[in-house]
N, C-alpha and C. Protein backbone atom coordinates (compact mmCIF):
# COMPACT_ATOMS: atom_id res chain seq x y z
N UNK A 1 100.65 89.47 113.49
CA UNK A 1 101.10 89.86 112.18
C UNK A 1 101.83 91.20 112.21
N UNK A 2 101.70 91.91 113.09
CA UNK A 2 102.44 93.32 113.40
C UNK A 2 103.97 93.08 112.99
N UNK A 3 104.65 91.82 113.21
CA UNK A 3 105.67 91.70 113.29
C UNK A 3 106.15 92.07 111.62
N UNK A 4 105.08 92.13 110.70
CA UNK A 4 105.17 92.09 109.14
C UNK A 4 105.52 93.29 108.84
N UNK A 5 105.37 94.31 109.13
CA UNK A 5 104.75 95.61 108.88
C UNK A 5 105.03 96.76 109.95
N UNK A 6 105.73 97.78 109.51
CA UNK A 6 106.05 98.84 110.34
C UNK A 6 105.57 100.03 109.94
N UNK A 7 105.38 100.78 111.29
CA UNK A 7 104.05 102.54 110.49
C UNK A 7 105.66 103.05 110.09
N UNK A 8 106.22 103.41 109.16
CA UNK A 8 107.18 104.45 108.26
C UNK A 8 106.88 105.53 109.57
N UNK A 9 108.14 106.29 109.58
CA UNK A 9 108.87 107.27 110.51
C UNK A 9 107.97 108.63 109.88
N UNK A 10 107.62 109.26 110.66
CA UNK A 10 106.80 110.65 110.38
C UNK A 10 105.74 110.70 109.64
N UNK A 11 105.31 108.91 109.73
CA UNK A 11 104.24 108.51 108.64
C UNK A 11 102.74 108.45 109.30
N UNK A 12 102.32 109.45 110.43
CA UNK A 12 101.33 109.39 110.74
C UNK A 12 100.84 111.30 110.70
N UNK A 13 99.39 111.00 110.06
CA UNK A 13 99.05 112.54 109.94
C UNK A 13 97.62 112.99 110.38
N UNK A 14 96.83 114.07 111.04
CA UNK A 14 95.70 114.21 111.13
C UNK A 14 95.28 115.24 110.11
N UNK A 15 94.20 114.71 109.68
CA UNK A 15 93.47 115.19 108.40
C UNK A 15 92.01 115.58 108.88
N UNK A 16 91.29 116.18 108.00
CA UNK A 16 89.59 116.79 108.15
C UNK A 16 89.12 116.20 106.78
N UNK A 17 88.09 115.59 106.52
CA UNK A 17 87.49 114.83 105.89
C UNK A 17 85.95 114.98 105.59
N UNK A 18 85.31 115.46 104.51
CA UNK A 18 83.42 115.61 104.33
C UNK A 18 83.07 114.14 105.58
N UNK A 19 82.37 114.60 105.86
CA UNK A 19 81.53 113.27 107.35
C UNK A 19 80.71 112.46 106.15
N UNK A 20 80.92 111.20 106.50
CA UNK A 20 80.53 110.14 105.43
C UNK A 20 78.94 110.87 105.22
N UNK A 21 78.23 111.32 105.96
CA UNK A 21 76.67 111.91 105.78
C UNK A 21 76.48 112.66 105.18
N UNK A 22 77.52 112.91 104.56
CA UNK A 22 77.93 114.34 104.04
C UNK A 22 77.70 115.85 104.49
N UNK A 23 77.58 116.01 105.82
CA UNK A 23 76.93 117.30 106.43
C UNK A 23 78.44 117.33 107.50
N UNK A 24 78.84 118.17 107.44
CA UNK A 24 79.97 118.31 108.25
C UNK A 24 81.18 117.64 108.13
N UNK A 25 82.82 117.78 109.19
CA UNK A 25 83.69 117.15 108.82
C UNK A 25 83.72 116.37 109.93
N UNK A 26 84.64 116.02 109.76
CA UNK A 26 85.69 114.86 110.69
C UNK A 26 87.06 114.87 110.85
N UNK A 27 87.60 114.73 111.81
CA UNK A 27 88.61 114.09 111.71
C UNK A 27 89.45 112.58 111.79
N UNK A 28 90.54 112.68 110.81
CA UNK A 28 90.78 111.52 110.54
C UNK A 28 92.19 111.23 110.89
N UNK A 29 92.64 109.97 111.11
CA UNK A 29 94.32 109.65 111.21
C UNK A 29 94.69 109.39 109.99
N UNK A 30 95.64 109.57 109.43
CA UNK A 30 96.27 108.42 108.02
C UNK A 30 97.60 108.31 108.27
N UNK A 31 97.67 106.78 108.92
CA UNK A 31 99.39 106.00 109.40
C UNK A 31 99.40 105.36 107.74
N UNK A 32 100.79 105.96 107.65
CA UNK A 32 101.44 104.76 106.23
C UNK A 32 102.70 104.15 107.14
N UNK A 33 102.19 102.62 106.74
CA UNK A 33 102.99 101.81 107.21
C UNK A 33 103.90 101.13 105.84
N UNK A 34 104.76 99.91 106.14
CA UNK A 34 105.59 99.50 105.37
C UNK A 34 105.63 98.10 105.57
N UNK A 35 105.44 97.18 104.68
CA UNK A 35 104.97 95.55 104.54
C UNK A 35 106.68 94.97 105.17
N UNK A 36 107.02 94.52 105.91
CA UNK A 36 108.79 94.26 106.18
C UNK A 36 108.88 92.93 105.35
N UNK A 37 107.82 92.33 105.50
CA UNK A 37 108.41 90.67 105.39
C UNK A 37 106.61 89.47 104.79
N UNK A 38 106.98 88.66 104.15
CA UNK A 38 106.13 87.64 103.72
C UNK A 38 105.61 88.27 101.86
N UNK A 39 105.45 87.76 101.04
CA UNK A 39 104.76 87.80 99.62
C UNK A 39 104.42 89.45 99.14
N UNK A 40 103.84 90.25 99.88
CA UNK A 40 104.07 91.78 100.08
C UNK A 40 105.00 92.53 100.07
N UNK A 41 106.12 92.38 100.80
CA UNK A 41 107.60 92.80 101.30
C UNK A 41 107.52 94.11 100.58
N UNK A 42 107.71 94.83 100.88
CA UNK A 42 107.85 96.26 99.77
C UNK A 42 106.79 97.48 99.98
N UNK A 43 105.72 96.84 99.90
CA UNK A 43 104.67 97.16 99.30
C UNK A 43 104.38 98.41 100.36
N UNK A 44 103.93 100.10 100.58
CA UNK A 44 103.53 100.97 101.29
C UNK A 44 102.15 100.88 101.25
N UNK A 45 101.60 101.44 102.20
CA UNK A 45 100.00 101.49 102.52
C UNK A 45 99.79 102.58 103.19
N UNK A 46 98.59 102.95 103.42
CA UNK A 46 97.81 103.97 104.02
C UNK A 46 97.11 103.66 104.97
N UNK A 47 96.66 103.47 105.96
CA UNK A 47 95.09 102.96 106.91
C UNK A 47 94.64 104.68 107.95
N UNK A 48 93.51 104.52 107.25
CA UNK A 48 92.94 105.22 107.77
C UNK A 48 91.65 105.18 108.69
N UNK A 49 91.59 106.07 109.59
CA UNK A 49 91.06 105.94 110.98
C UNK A 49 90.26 107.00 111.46
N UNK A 50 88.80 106.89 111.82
CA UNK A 50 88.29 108.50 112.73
C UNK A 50 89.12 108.58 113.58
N UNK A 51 89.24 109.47 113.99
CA UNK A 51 89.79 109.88 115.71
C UNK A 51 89.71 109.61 116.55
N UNK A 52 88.40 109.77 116.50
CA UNK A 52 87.97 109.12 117.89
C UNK A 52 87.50 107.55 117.88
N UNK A 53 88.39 106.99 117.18
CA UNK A 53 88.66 105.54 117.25
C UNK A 53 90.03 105.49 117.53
N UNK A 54 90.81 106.36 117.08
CA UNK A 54 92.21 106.07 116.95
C UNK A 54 92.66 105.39 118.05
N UNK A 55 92.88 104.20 118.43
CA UNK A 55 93.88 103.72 119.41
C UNK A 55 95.30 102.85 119.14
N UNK A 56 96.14 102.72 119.62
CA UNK A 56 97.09 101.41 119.15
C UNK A 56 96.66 100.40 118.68
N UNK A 57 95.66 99.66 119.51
CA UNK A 57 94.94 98.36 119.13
C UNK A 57 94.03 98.41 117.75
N UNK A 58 93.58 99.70 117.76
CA UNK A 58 92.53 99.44 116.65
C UNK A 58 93.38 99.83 115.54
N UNK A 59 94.27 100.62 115.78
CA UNK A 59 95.25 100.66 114.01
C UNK A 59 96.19 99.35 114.38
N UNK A 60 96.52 98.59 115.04
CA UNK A 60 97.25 97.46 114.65
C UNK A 60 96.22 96.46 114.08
N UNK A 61 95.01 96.72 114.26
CA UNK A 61 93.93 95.01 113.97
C UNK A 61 93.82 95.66 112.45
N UNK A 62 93.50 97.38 112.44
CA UNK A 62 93.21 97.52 110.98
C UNK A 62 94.54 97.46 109.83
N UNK A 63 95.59 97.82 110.00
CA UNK A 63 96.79 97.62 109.40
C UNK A 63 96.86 95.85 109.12
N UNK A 64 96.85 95.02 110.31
CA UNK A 64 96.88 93.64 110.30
C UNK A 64 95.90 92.81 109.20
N UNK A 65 94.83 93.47 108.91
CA UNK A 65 93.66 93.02 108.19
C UNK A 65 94.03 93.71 106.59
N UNK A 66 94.72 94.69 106.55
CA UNK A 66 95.11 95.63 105.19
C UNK A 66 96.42 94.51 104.59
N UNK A 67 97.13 94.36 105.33
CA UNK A 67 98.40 93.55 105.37
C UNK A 67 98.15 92.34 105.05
N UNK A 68 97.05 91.37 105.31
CA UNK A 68 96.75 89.96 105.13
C UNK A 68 96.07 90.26 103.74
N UNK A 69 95.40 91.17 103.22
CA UNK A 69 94.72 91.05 102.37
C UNK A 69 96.23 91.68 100.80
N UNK A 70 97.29 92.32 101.52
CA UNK A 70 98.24 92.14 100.46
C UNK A 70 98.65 91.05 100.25
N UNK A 71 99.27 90.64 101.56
CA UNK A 71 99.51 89.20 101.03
C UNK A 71 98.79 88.27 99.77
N UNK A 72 97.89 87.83 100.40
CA UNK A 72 96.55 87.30 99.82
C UNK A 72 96.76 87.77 98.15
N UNK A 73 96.93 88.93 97.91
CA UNK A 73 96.76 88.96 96.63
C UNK A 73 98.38 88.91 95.73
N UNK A 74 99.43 89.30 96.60
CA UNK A 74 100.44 88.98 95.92
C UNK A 74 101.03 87.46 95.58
N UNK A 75 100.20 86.79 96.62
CA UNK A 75 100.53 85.60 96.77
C UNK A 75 100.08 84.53 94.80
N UNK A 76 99.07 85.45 94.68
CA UNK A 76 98.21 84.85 93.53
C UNK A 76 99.09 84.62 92.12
């Protein structure tokens, strides 16, 4: 589904974030990508990521899963 959807040019940022436990921070990624093609087409997004998850694979499965679920609803 990658083929749907492109991360927007200078559209990736690292951020500090309250730690879901609320005791300390984190850091975070936030890629905004751009829907290219299928019922979405248009549509900008955000996916956000700890850090120390951040890999290619894991922001393409999470973007891919953000992306199916636009679809999904524009489709309606």
């Amino acid at each position: 589904m990658a083929d749907m959807w492109v991360v927007v040019p200078q559209g990736q940022r690292q951020t500090t974030e309250l730690a879901p436990n609320g005791t300390g921070f984190v850091s975070v990624w936030e890629i905004t990508y751009r829907v290219t093609s299928g019922p979405a087409a248009g549509t900008v997004g955000t996916f956000r990521i700890p850090a120390d998850l951040y890999t290619a694979d894991a922001v393409r499965d999470g973007i891919d899963a953000a992306v199916a679920a636009l679809h999904d609803v524009a489709s309606l």
